[in-house]
PDB file of N, CA and C in Angstrom:
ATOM      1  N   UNK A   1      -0.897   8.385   3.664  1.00  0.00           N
ATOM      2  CA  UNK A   1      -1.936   7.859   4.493  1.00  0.00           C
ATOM      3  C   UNK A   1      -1.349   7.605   5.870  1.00  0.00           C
ATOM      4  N   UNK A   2      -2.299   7.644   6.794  1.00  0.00           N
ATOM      5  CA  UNK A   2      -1.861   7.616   8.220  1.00  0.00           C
ATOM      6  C   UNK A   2      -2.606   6.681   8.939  1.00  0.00           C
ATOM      7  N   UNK A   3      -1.987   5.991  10.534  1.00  0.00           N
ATOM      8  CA  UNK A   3      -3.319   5.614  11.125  1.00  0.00           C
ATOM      9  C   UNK A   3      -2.693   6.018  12.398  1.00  0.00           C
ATOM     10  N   UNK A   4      -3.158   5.646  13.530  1.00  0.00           N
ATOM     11  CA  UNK A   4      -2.614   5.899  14.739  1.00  0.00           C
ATOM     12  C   UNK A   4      -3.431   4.450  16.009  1.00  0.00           C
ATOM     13  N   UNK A   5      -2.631   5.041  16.983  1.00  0.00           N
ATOM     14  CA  UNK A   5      -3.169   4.218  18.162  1.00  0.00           C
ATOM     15  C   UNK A   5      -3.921   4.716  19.263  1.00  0.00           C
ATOM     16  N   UNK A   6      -3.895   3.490  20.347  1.00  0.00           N
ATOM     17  CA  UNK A   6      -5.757   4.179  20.981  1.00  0.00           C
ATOM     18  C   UNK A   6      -5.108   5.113  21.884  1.00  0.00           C
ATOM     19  N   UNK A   7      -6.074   6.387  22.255  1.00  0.00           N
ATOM     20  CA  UNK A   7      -5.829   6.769  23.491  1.00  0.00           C
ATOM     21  C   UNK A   7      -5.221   6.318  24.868  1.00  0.00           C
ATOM     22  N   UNK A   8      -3.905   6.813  24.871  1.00  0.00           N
ATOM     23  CA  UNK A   8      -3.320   6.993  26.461  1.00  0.00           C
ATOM     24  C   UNK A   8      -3.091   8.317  27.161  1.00  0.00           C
ATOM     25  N   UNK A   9      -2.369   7.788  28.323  1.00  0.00           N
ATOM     26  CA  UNK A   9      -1.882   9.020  29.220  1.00  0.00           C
ATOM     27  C   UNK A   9      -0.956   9.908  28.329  1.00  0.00           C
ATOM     28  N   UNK A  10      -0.220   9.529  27.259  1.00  0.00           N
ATOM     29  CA  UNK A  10       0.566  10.382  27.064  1.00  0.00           C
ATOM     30  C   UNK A  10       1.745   9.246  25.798  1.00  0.00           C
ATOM     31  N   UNK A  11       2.118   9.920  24.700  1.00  0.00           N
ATOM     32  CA  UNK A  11       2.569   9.204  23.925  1.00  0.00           C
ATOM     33  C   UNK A  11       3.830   8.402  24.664  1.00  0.00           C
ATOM     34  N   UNK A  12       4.138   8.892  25.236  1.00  0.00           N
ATOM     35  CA  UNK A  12       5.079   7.974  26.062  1.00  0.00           C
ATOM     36  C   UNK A  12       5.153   6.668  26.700  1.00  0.00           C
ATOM     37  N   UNK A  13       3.605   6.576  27.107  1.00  0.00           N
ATOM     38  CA  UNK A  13       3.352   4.975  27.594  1.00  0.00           C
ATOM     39  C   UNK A  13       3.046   4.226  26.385  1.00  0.00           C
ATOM     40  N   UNK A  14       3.679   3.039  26.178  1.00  0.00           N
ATOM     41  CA  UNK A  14       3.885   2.025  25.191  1.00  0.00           C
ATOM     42  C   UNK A  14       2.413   1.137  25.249  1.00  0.00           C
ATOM     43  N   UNK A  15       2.160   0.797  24.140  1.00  0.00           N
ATOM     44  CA  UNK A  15       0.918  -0.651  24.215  1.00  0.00           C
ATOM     45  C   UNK A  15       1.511  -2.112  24.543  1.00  0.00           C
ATOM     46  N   UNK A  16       0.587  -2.608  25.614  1.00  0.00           N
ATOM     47  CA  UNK A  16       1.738  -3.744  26.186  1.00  0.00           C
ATOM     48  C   UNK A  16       1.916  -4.707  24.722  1.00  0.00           C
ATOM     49  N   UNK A  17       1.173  -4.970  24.501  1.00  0.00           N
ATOM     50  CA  UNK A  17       0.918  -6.110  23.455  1.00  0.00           C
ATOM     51  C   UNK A  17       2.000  -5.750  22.349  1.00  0.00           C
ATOM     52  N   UNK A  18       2.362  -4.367  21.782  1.00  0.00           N
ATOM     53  CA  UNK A  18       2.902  -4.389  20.511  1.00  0.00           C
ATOM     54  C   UNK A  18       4.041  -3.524  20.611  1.00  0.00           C
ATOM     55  N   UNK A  19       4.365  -2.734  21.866  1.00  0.00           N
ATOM     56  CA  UNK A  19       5.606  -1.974  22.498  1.00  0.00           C
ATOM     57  C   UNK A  19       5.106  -0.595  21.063  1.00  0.00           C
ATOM     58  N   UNK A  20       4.132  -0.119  21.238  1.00  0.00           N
ATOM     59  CA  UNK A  20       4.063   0.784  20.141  1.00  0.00           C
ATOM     60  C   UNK A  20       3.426   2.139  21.077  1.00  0.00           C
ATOM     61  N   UNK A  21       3.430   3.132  21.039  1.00  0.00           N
ATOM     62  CA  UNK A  21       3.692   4.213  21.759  1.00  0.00           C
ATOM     63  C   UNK A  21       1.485   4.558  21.683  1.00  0.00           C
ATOM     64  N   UNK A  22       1.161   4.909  22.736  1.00  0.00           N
ATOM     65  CA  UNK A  22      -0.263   5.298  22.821  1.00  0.00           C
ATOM     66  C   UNK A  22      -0.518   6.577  22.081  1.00  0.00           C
ATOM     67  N   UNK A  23      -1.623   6.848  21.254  1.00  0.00           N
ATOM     68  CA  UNK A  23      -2.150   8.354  21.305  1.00  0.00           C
ATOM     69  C   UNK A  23      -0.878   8.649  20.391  1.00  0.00           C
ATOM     70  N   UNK A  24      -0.499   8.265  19.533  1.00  0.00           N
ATOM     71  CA  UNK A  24       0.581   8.029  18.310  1.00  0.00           C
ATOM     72  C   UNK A  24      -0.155   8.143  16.974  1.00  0.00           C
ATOM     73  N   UNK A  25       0.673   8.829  16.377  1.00  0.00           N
ATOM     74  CA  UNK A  25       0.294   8.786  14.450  1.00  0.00           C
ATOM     75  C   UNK A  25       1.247   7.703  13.906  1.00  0.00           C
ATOM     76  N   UNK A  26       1.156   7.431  13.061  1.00  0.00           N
ATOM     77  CA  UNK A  26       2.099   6.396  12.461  1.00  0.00           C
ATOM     78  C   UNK A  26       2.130   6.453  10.757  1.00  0.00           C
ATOM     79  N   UNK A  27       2.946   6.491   9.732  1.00  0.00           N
ATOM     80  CA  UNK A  27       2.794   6.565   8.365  1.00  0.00           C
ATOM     81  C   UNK A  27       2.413   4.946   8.241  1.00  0.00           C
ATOM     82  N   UNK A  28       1.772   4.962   7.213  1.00  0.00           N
ATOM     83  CA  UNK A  28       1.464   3.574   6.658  1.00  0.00           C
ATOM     84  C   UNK A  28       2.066   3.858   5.400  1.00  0.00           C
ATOM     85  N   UNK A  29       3.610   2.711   4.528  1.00  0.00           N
ATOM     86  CA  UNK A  29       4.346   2.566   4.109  1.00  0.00           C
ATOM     87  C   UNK A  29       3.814   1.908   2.857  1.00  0.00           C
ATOM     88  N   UNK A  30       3.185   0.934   2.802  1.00  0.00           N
ATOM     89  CA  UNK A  30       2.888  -0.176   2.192  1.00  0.00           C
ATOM     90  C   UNK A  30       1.857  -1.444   2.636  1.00  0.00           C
ATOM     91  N   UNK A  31       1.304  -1.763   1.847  1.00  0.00           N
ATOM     92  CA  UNK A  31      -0.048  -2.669   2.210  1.00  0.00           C
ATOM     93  C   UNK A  31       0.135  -4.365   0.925  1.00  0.00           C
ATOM     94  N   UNK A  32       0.503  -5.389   1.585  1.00  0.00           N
ATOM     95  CA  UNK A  32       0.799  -6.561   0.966  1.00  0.00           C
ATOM     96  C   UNK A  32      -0.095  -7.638   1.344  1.00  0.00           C
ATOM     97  N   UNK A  33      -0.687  -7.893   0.114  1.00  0.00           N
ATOM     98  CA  UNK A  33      -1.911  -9.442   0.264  1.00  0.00           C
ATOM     99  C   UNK A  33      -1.142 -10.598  -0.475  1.00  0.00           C
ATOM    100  N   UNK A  34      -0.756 -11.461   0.433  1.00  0.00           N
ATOM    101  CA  UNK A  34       0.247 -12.740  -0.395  1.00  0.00           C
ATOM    102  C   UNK A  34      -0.643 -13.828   0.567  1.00  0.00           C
ATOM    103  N   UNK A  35      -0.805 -14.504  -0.598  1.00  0.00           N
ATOM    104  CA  UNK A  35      -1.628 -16.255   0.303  1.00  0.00           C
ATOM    105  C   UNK A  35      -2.459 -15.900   1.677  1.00  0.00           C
ATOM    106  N   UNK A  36      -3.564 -15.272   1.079  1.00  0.00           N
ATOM    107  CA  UNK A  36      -4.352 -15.176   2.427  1.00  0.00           C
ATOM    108  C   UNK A  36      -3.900 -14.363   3.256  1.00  0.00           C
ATOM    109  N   UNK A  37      -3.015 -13.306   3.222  1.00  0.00           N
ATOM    110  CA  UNK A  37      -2.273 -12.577   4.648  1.00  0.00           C
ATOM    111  C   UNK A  37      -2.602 -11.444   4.060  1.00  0.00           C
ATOM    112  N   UNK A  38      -3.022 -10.595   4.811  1.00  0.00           N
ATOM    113  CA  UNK A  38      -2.879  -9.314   4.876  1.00  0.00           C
ATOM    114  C   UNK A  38      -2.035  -8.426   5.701  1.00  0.00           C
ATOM    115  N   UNK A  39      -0.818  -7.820   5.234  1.00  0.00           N
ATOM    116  CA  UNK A  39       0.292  -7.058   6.229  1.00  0.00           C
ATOM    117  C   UNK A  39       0.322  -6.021   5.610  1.00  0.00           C
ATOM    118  N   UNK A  40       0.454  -4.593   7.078  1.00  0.00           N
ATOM    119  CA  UNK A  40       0.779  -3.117   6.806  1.00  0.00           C
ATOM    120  C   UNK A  40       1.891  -2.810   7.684  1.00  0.00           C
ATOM    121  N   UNK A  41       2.505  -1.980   6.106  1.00  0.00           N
ATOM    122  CA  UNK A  41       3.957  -2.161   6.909  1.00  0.00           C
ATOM    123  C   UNK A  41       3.748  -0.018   7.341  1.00  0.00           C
ATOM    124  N   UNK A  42       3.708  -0.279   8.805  1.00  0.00           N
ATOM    125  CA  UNK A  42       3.925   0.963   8.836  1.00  0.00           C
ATOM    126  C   UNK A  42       5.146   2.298   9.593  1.00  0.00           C
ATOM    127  N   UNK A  43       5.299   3.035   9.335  1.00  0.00           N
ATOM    128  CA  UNK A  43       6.704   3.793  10.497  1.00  0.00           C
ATOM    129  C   UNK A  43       6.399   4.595  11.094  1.00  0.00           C
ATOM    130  N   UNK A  44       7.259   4.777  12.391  1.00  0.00           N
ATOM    131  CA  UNK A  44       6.861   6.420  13.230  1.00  0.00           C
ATOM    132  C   UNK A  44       8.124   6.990  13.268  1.00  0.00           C
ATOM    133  N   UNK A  45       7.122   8.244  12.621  1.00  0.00           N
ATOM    134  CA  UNK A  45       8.531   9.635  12.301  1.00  0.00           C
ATOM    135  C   UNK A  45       9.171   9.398  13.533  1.00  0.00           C
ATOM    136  N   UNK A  46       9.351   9.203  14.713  1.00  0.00           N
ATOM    137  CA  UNK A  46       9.893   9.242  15.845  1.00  0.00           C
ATOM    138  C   UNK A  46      11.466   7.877  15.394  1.00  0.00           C
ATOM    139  N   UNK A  47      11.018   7.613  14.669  1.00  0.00           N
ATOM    140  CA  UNK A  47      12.314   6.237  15.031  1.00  0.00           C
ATOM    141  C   UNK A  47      12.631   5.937  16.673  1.00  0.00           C
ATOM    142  N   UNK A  48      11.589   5.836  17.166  1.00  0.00           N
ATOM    143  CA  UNK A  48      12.214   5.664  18.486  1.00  0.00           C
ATOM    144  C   UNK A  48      11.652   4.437  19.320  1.00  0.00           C
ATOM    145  N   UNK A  49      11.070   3.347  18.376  1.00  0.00           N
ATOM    146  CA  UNK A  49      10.524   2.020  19.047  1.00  0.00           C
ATOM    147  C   UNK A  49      10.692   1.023  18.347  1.00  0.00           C
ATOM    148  N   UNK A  50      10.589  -0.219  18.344  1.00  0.00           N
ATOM    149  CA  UNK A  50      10.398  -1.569  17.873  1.00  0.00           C
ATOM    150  C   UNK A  50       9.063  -2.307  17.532  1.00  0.00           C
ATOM    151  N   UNK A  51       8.443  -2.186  16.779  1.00  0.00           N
ATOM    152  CA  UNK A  51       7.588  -3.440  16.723  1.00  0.00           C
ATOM    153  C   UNK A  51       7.861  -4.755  17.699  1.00  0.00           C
ATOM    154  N   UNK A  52       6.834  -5.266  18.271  1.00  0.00           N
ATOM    155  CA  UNK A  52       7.054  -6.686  18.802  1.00  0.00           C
ATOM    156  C   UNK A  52       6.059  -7.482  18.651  1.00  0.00           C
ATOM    157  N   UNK A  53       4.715  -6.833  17.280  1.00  0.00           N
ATOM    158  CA  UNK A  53       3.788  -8.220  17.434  1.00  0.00           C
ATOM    159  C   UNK A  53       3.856  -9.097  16.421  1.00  0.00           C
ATOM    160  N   UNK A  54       3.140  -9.799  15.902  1.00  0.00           N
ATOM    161  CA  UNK A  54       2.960 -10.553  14.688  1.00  0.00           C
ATOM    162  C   UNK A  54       3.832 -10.198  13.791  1.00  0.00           C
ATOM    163  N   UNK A  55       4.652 -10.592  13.161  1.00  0.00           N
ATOM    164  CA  UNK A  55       5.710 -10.556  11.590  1.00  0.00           C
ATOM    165  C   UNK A  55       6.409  -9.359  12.014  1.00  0.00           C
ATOM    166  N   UNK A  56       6.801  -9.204  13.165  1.00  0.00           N
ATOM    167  CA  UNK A  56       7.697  -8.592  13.563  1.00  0.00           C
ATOM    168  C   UNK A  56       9.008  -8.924  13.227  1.00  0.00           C
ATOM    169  N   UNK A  57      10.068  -7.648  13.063  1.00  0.00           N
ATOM    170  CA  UNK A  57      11.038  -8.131  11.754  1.00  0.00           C
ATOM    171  C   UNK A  57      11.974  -9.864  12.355  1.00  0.00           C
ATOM    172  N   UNK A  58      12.117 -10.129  13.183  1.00  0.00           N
ATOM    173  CA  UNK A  58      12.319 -11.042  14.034  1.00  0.00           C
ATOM    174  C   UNK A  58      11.808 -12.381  13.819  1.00  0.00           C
ATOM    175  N   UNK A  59      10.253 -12.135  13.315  1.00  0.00           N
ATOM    176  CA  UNK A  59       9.505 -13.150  13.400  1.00  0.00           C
ATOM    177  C   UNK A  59       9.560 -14.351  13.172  1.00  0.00           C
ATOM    178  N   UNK A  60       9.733 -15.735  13.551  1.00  0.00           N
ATOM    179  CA  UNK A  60       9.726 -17.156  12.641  1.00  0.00           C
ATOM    180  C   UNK A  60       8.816 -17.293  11.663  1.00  0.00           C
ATOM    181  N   UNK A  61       7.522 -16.487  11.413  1.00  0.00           N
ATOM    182  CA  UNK A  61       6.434 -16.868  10.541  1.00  0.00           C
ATOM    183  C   UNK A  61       7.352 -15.824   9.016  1.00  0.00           C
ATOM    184  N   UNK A  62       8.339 -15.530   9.187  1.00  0.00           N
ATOM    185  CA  UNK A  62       8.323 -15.072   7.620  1.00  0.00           C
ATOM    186  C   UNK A  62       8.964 -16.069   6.963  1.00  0.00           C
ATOM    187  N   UNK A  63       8.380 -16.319   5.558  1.00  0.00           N
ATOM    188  CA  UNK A  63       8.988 -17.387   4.992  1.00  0.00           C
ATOM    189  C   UNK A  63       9.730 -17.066   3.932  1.00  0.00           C
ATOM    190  N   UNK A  64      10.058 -17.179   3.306  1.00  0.00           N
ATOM    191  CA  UNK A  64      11.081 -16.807   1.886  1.00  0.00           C
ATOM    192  C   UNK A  64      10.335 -16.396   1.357  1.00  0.00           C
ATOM    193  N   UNK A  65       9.451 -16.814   0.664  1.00  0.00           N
ATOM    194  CA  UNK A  65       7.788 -16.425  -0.246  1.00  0.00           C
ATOM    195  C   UNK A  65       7.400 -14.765   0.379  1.00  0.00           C
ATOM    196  N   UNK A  66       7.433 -14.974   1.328  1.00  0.00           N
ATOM    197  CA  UNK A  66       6.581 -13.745   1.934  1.00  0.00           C
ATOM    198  C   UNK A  66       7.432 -12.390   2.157  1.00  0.00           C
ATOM    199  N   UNK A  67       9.103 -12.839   2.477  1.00  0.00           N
ATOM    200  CA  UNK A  67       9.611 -12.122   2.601  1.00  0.00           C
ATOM    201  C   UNK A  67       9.911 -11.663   0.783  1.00  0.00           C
ATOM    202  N   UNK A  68       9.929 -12.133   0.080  1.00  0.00           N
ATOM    203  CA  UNK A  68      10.054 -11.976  -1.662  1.00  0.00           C
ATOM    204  C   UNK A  68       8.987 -10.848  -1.741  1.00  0.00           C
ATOM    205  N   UNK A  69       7.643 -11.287  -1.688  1.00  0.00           N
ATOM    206  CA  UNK A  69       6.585 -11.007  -1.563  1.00  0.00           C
ATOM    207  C   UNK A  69       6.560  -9.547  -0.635  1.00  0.00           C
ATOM    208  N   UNK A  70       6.741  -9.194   0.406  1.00  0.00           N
ATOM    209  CA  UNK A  70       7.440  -7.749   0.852  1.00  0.00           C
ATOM    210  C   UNK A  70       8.008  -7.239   0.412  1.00  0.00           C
ATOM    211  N   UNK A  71       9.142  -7.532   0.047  1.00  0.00           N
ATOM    212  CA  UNK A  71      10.739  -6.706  -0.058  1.00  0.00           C
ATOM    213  C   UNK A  71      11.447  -6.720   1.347  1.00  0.00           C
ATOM    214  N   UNK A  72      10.845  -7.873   2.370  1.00  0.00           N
ATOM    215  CA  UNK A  72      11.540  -7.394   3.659  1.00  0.00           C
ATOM    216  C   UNK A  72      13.242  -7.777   3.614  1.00  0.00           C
TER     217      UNK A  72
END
């Protein structure tokens, strides 16, 4: 399964909000419902960016539970 992002100039310009590349495909990996949350963990064949929004691997909101609950 796949999803992608909105139309840009060119996959090269990033989305400010999530540093994720415009006019992009992306694999969707895995889909996890723990206590009310819904998270999709997804990758781009490109390996060539970072996530930076919400439960980003970084994030303070992961908790032990949730990270169990992933496999992160």
């Amino acid at each position: 399964m796949s999803t992608g992002t909105q139309p840009g100039k060119s996959h090269f310009h990033k989305t400010a909000e999530f540093n994720l590349s415009k006019s992009h495909a992306y694999t969707i990996l895995d889909y996890v419902s723990h206590e009310g949350l819904d998270l999709i963990k997804i990758r781009n064949p490109w390996r060539s960016e970072s996530y930076k929004g919400p439960y980003h691997d970084g994030d303070s909101r992961w908790t032990e539970s949730l990270r169990q609950a992933t496999g992160h």
